[in-house]
PDB file of N, CA and C in Angstrom:
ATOM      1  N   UNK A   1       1.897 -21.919 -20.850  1.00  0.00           N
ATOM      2  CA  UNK A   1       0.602 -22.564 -20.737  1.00  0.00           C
ATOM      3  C   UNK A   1       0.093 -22.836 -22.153  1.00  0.00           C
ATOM      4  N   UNK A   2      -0.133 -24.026 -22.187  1.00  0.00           N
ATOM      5  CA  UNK A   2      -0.913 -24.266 -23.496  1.00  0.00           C
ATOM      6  C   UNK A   2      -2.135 -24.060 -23.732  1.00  0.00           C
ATOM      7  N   UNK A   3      -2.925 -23.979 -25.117  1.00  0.00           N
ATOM      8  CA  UNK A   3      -3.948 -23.105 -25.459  1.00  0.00           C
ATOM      9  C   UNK A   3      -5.552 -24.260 -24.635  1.00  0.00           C
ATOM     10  N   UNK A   4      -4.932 -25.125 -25.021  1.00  0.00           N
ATOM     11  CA  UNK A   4      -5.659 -26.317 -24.566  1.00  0.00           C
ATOM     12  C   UNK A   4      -6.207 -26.332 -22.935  1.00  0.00           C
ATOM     13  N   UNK A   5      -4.898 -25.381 -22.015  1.00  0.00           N
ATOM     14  CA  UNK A   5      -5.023 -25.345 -20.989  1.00  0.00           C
ATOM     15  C   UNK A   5      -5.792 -24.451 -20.454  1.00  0.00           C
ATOM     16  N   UNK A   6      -5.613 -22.961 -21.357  1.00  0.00           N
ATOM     17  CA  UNK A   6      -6.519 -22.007 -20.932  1.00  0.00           C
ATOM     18  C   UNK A   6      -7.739 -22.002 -21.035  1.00  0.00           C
ATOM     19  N   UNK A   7      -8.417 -22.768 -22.648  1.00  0.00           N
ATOM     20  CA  UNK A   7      -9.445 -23.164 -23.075  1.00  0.00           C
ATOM     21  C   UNK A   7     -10.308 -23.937 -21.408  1.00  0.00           C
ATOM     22  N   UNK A   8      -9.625 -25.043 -20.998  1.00  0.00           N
ATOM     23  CA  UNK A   8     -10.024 -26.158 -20.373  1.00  0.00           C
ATOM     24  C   UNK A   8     -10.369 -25.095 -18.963  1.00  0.00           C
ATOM     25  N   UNK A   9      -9.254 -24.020 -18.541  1.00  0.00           N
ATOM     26  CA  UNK A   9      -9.476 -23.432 -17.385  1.00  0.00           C
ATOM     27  C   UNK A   9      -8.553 -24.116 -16.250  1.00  0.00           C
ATOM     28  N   UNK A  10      -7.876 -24.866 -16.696  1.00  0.00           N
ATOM     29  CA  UNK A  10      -6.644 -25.400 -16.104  1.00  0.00           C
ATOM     30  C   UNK A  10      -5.502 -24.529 -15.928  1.00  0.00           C
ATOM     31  N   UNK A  11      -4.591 -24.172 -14.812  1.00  0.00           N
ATOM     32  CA  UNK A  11      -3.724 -23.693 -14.325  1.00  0.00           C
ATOM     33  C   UNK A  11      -4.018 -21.991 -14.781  1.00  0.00           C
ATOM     34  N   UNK A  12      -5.333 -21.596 -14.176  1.00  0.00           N
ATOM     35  CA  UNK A  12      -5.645 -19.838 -14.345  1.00  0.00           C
ATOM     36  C   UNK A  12      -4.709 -19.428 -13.498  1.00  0.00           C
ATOM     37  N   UNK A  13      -4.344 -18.336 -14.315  1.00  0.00           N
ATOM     38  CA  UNK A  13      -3.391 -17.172 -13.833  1.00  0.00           C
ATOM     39  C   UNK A  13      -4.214 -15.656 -14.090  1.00  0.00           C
ATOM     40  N   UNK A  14      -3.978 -15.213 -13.071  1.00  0.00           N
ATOM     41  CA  UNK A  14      -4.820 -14.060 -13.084  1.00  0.00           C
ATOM     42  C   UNK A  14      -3.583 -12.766 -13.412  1.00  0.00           C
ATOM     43  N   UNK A  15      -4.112 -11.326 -13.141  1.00  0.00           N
ATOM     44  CA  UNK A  15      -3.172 -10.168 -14.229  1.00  0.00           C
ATOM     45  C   UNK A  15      -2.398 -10.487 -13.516  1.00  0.00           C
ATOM     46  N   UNK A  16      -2.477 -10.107 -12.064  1.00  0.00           N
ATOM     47  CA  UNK A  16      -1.047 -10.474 -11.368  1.00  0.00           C
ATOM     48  C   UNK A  16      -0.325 -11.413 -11.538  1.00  0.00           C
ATOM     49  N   UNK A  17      -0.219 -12.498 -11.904  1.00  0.00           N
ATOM     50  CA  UNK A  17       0.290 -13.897 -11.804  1.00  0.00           C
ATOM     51  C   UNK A  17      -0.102 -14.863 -10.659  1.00  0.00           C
ATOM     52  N   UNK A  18      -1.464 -14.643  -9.873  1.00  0.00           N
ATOM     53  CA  UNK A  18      -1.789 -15.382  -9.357  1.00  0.00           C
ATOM     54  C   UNK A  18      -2.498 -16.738  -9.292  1.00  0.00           C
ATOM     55  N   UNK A  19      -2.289 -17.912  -9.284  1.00  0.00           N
ATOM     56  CA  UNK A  19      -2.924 -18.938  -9.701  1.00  0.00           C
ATOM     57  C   UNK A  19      -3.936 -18.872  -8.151  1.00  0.00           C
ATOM     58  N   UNK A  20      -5.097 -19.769  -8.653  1.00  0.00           N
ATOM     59  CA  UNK A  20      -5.809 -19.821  -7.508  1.00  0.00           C
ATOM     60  C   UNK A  20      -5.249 -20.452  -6.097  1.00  0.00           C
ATOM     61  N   UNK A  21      -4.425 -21.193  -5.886  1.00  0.00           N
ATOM     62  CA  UNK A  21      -3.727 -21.633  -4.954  1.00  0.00           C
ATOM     63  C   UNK A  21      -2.668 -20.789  -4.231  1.00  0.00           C
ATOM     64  N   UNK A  22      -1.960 -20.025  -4.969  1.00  0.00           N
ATOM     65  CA  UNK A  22      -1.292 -18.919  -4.643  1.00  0.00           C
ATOM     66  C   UNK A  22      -2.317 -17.715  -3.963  1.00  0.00           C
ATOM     67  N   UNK A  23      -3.381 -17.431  -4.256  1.00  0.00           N
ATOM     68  CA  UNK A  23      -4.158 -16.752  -4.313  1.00  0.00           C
ATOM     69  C   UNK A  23      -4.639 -16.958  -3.106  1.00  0.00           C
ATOM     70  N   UNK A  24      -5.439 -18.422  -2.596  1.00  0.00           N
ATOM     71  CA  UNK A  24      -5.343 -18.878  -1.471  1.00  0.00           C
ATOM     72  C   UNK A  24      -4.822 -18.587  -0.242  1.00  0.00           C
ATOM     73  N   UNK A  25      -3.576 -19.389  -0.912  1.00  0.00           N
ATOM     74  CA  UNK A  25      -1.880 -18.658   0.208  1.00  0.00           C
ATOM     75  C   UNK A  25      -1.827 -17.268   0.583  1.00  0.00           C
ATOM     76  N   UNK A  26      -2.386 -16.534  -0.361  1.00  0.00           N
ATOM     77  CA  UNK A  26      -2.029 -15.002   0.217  1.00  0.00           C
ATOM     78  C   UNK A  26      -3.170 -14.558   1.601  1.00  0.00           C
ATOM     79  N   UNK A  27      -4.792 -15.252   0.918  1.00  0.00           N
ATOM     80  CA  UNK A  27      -5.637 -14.811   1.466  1.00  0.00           C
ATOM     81  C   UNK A  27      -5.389 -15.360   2.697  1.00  0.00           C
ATOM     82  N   UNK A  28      -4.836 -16.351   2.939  1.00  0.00           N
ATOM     83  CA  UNK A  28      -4.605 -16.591   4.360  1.00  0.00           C
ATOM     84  C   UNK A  28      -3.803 -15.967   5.413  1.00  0.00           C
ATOM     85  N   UNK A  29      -2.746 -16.023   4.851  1.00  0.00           N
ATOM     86  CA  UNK A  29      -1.889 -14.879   4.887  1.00  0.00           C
ATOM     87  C   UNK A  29      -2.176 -13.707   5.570  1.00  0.00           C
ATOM     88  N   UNK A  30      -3.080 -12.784   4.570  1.00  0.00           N
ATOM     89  CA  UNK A  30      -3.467 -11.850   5.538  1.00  0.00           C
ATOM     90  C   UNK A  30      -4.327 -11.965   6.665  1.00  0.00           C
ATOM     91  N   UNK A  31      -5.550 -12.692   6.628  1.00  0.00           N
ATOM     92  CA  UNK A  31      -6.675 -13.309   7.207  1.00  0.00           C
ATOM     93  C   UNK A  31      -5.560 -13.175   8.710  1.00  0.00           C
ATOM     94  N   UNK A  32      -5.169 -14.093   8.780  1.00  0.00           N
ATOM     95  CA  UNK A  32      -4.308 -14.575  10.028  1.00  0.00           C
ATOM     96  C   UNK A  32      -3.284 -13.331  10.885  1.00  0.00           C
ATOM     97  N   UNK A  33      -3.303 -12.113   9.788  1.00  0.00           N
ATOM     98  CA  UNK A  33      -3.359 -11.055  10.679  1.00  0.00           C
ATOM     99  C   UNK A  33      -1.922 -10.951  11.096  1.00  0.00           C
ATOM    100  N   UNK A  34      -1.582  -9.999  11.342  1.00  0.00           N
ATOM    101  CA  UNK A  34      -0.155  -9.292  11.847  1.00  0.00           C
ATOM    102  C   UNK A  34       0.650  -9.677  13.291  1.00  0.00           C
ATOM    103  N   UNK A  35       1.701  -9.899  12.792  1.00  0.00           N
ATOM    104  CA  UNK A  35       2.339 -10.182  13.943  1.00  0.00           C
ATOM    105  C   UNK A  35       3.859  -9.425  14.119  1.00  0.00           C
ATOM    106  N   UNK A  36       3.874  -8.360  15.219  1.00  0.00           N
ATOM    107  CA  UNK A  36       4.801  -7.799  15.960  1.00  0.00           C
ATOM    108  C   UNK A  36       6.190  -8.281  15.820  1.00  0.00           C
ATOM    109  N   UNK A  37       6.367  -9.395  16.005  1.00  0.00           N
ATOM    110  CA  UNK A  37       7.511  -9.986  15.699  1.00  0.00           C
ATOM    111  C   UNK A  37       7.749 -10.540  14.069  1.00  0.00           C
ATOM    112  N   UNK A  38       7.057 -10.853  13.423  1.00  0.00           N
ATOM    113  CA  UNK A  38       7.210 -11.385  11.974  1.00  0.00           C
ATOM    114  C   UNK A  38       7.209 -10.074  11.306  1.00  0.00           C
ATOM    115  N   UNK A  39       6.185  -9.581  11.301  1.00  0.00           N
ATOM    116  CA  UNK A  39       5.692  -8.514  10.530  1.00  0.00           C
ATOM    117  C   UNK A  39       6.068  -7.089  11.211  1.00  0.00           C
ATOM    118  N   UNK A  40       6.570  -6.553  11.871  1.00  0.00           N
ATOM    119  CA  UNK A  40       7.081  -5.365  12.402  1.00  0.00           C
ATOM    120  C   UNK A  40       5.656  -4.579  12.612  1.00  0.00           C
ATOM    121  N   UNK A  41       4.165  -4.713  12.588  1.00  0.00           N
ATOM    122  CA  UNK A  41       3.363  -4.105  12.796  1.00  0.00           C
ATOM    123  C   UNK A  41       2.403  -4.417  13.287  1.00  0.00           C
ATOM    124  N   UNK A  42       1.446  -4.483  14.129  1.00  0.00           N
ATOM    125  CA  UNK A  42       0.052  -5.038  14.476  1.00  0.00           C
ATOM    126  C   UNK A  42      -1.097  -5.039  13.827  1.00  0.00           C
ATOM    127  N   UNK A  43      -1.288  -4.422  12.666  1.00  0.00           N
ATOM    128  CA  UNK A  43      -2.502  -4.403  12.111  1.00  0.00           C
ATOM    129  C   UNK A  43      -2.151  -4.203  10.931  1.00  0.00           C
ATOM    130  N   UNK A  44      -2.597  -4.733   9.632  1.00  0.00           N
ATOM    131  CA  UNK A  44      -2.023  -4.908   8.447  1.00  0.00           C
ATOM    132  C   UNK A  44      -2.281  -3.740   7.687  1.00  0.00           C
ATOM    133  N   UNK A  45      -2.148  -3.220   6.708  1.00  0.00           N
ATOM    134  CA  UNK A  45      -2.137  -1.559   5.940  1.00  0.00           C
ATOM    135  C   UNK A  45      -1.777  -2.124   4.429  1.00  0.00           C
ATOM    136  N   UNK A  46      -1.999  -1.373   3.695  1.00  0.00           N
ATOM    137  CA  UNK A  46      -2.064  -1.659   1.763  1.00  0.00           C
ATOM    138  C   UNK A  46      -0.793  -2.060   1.680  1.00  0.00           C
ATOM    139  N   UNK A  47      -0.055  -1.173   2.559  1.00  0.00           N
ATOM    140  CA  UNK A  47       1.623  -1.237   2.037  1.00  0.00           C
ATOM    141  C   UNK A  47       1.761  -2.476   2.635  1.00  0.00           C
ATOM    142  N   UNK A  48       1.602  -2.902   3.231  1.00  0.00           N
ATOM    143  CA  UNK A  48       2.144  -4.221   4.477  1.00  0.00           C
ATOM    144  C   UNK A  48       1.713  -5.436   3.344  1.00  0.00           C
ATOM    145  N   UNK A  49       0.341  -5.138   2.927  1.00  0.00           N
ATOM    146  CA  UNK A  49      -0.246  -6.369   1.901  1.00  0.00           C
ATOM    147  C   UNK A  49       0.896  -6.219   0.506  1.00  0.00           C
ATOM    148  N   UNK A  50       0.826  -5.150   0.183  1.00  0.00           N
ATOM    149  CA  UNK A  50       2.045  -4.722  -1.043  1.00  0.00           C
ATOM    150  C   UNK A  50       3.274  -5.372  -0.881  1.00  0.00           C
ATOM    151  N   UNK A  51       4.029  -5.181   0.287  1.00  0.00           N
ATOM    152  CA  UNK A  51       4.966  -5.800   0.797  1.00  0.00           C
ATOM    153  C   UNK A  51       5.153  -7.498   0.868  1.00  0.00           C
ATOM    154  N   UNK A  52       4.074  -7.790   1.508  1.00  0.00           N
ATOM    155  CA  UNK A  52       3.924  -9.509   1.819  1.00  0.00           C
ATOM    156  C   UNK A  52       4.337  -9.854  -0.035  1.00  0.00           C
ATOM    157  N   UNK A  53       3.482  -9.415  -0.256  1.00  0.00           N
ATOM    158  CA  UNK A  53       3.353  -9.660  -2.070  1.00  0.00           C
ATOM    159  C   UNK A  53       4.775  -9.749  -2.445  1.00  0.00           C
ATOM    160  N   UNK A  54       5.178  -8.704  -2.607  1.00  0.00           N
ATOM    161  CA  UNK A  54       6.835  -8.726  -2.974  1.00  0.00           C
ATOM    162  C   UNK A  54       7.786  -9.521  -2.583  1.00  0.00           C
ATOM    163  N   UNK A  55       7.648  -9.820  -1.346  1.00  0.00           N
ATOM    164  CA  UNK A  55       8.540 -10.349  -0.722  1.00  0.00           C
ATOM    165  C   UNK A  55       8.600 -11.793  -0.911  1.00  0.00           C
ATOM    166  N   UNK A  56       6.935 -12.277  -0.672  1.00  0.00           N
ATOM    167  CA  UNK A  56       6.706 -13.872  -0.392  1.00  0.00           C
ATOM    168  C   UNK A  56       6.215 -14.434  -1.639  1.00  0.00           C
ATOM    169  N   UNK A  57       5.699 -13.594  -2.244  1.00  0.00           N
ATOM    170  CA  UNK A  57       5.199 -13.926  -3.780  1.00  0.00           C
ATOM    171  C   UNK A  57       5.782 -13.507  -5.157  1.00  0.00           C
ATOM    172  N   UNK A  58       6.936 -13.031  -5.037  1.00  0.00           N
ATOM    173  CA  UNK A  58       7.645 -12.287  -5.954  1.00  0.00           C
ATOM    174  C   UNK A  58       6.700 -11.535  -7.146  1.00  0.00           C
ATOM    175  N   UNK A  59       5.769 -10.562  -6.430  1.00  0.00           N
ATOM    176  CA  UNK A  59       5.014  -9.531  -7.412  1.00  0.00           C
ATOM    177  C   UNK A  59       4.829  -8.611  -6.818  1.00  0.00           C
ATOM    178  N   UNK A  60       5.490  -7.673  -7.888  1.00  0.00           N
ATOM    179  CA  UNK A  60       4.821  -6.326  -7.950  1.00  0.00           C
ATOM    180  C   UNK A  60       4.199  -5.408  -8.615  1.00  0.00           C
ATOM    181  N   UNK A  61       3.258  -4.252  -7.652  1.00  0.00           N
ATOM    182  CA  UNK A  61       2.175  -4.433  -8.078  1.00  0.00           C
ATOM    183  C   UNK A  61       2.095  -2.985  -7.425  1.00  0.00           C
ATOM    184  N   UNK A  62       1.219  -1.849  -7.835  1.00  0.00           N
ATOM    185  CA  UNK A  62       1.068  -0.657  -7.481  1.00  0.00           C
ATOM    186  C   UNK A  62       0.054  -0.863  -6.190  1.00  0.00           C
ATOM    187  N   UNK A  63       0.346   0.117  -5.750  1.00  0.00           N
ATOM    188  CA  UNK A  63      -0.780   0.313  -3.747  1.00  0.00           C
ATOM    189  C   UNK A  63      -1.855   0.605  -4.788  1.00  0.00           C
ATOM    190  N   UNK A  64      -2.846   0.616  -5.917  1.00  0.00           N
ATOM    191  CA  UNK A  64      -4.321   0.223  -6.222  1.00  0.00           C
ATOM    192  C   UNK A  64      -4.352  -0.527  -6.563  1.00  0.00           C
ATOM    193  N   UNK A  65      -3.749  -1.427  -7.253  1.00  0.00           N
ATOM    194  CA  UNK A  65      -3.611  -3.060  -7.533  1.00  0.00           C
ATOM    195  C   UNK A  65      -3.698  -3.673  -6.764  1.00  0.00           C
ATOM    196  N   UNK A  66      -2.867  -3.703  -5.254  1.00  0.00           N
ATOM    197  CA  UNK A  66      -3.141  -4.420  -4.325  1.00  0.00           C
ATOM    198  C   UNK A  66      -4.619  -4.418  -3.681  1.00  0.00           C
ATOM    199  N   UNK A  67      -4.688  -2.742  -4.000  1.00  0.00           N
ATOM    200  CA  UNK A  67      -6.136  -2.961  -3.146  1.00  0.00           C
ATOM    201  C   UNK A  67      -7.419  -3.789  -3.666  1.00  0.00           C
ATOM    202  N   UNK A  68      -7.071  -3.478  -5.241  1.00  0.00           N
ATOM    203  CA  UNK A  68      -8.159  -4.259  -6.218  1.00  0.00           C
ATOM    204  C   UNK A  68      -8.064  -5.303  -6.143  1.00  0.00           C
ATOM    205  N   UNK A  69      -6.430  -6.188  -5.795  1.00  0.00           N
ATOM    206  CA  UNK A  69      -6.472  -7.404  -5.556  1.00  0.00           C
ATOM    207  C   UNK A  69      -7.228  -7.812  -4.346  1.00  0.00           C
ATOM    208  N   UNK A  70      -6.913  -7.329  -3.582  1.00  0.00           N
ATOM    209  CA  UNK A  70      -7.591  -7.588  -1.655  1.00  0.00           C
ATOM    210  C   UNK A  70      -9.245  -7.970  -2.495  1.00  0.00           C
ATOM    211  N   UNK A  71      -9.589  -6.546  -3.070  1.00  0.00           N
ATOM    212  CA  UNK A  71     -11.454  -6.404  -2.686  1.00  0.00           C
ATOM    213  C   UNK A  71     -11.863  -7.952  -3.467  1.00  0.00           C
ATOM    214  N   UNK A  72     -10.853  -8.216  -4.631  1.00  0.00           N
ATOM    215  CA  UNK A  72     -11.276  -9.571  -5.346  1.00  0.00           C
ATOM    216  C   UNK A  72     -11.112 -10.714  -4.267  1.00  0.00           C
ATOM    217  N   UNK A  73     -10.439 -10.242  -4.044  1.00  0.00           N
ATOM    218  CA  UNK A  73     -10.064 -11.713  -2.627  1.00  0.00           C
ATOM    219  C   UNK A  73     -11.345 -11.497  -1.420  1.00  0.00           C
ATOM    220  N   UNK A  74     -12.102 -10.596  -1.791  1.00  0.00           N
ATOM    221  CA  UNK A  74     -13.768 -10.653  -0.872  1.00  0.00           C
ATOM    222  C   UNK A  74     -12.556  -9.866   0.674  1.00  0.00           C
ATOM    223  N   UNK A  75     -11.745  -9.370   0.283  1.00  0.00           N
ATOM    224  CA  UNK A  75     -11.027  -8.717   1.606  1.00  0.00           C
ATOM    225  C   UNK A  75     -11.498  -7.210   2.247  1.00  0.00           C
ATOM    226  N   UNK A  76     -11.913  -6.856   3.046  1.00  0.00           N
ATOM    227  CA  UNK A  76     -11.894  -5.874   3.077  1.00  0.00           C
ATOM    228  C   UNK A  76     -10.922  -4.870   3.840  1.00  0.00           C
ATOM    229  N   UNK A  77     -11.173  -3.384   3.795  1.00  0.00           N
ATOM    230  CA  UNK A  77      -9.944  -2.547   4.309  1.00  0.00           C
ATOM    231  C   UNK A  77      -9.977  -2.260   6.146  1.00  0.00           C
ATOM    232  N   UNK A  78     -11.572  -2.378   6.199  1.00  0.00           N
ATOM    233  CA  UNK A  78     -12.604  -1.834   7.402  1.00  0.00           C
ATOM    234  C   UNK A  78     -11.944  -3.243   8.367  1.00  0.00           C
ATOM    235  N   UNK A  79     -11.431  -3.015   9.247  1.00  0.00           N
ATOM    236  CA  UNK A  79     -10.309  -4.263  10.793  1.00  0.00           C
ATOM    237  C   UNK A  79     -11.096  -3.294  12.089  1.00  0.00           C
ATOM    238  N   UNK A  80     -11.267  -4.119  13.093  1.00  0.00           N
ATOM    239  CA  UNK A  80     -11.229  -3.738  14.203  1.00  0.00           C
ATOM    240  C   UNK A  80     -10.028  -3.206  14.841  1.00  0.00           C
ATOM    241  N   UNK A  81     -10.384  -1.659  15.835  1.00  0.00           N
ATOM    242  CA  UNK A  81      -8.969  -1.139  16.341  1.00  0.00           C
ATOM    243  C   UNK A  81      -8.084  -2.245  16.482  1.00  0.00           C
ATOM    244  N   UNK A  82      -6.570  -2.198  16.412  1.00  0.00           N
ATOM    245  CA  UNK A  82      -5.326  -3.328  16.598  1.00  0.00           C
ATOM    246  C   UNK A  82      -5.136  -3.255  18.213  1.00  0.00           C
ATOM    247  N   UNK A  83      -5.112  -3.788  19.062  1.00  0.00           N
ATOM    248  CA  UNK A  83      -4.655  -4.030  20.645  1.00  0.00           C
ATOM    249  C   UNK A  83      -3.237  -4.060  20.711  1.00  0.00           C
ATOM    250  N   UNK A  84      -2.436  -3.049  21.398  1.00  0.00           N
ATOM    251  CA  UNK A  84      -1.283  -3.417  21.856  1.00  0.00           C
ATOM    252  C   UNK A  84      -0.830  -4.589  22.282  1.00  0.00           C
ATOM    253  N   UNK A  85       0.360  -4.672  21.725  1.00  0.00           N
ATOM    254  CA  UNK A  85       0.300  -6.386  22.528  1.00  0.00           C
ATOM    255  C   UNK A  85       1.256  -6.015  23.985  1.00  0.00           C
ATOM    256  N   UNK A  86       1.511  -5.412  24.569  1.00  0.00           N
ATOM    257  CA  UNK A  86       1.355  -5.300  25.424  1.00  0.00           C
ATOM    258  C   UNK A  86       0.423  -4.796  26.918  1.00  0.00           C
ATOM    259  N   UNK A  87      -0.857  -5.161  26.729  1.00  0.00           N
ATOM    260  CA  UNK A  87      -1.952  -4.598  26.864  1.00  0.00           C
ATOM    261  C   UNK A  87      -2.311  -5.851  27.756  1.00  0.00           C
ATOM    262  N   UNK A  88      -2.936  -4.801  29.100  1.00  0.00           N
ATOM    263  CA  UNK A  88      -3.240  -5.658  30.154  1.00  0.00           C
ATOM    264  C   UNK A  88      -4.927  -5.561  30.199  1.00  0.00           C
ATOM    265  N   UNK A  89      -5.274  -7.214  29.840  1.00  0.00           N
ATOM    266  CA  UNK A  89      -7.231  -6.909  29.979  1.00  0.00           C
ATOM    267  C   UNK A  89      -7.418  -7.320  31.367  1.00  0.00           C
ATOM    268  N   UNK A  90      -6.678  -7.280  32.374  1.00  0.00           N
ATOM    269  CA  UNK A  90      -6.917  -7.339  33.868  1.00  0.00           C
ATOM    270  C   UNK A  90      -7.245  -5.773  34.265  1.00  0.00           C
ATOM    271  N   UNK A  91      -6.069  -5.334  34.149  1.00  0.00           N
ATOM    272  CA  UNK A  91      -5.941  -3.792  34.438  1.00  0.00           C
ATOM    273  C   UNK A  91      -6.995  -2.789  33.834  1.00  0.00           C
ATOM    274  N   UNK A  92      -6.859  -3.341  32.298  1.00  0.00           N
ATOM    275  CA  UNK A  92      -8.569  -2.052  31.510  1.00  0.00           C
ATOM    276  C   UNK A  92      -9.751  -2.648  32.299  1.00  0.00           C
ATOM    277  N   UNK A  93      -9.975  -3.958  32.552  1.00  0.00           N
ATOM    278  CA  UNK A  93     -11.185  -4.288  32.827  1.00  0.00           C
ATOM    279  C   UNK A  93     -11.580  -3.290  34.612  1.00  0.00           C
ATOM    280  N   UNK A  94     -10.448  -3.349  35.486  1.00  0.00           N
ATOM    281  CA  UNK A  94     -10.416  -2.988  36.844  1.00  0.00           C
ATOM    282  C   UNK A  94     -10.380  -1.287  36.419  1.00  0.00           C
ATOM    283  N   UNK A  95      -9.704  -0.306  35.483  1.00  0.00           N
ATOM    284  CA  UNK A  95     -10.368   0.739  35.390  1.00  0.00           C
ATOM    285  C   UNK A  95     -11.469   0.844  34.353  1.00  0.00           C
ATOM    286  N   UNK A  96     -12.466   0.375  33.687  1.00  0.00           N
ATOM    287  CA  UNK A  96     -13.269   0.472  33.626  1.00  0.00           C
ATOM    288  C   UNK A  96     -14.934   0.363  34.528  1.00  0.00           C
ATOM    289  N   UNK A  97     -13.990  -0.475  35.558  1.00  0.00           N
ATOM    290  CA  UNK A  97     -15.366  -0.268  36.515  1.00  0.00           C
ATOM    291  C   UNK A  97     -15.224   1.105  37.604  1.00  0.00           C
ATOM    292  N   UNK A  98     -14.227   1.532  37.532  1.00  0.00           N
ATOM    293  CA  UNK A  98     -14.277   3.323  37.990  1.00  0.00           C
ATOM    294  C   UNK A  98     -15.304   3.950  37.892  1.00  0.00           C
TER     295      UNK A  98
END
């Protein structure tokens, strides 16, 4: 990157090596949440975000880095319980009126 570029604020790279577009990509990424079949888990965890990172973004980065990365990304840790995905809302709804 030229000096001209950083000056101007053109092509920011952040500690990680994230440009804002990359940065983007990730936040969506998680946003859009876990999937059983892609992701081997239902509800996403530091390591899982650590992981995506490594894998899809070629960085690594310690489990507090990631997290410091998340909170910059306005992410937080606090998810609603994860639902089995095999989970019948016919059946909870019919024993809940018990």
């Amino acid at each position: 990157m030229a000096l001209r570029d950083y000056v101007t604020g053109r092509a920011r790279v952040d500690s990680h090596g994230l440009t804002p577009a990359t940065s983007a990509r990730l936040k969506e990424r998680i946003v859009a949440g876990a999937e059983l079949a892609r992701d081997g888990v239902v509800a996403f965890r530091g390591v899982d975000a650590q992981r995506i990172l490594k894998e899809e973004f070629a960085i690594e980065c310690s489990l507090s880095s990631t997290y410091r990365l998340l909170h910059r990304m306005q992410l937080s840790w606090l998810a609603p319980r994860p639902r089995h995905p095999e989970a019948d809302a016919t059946a909870q709804a019919e024993f809940s009126q018990l």
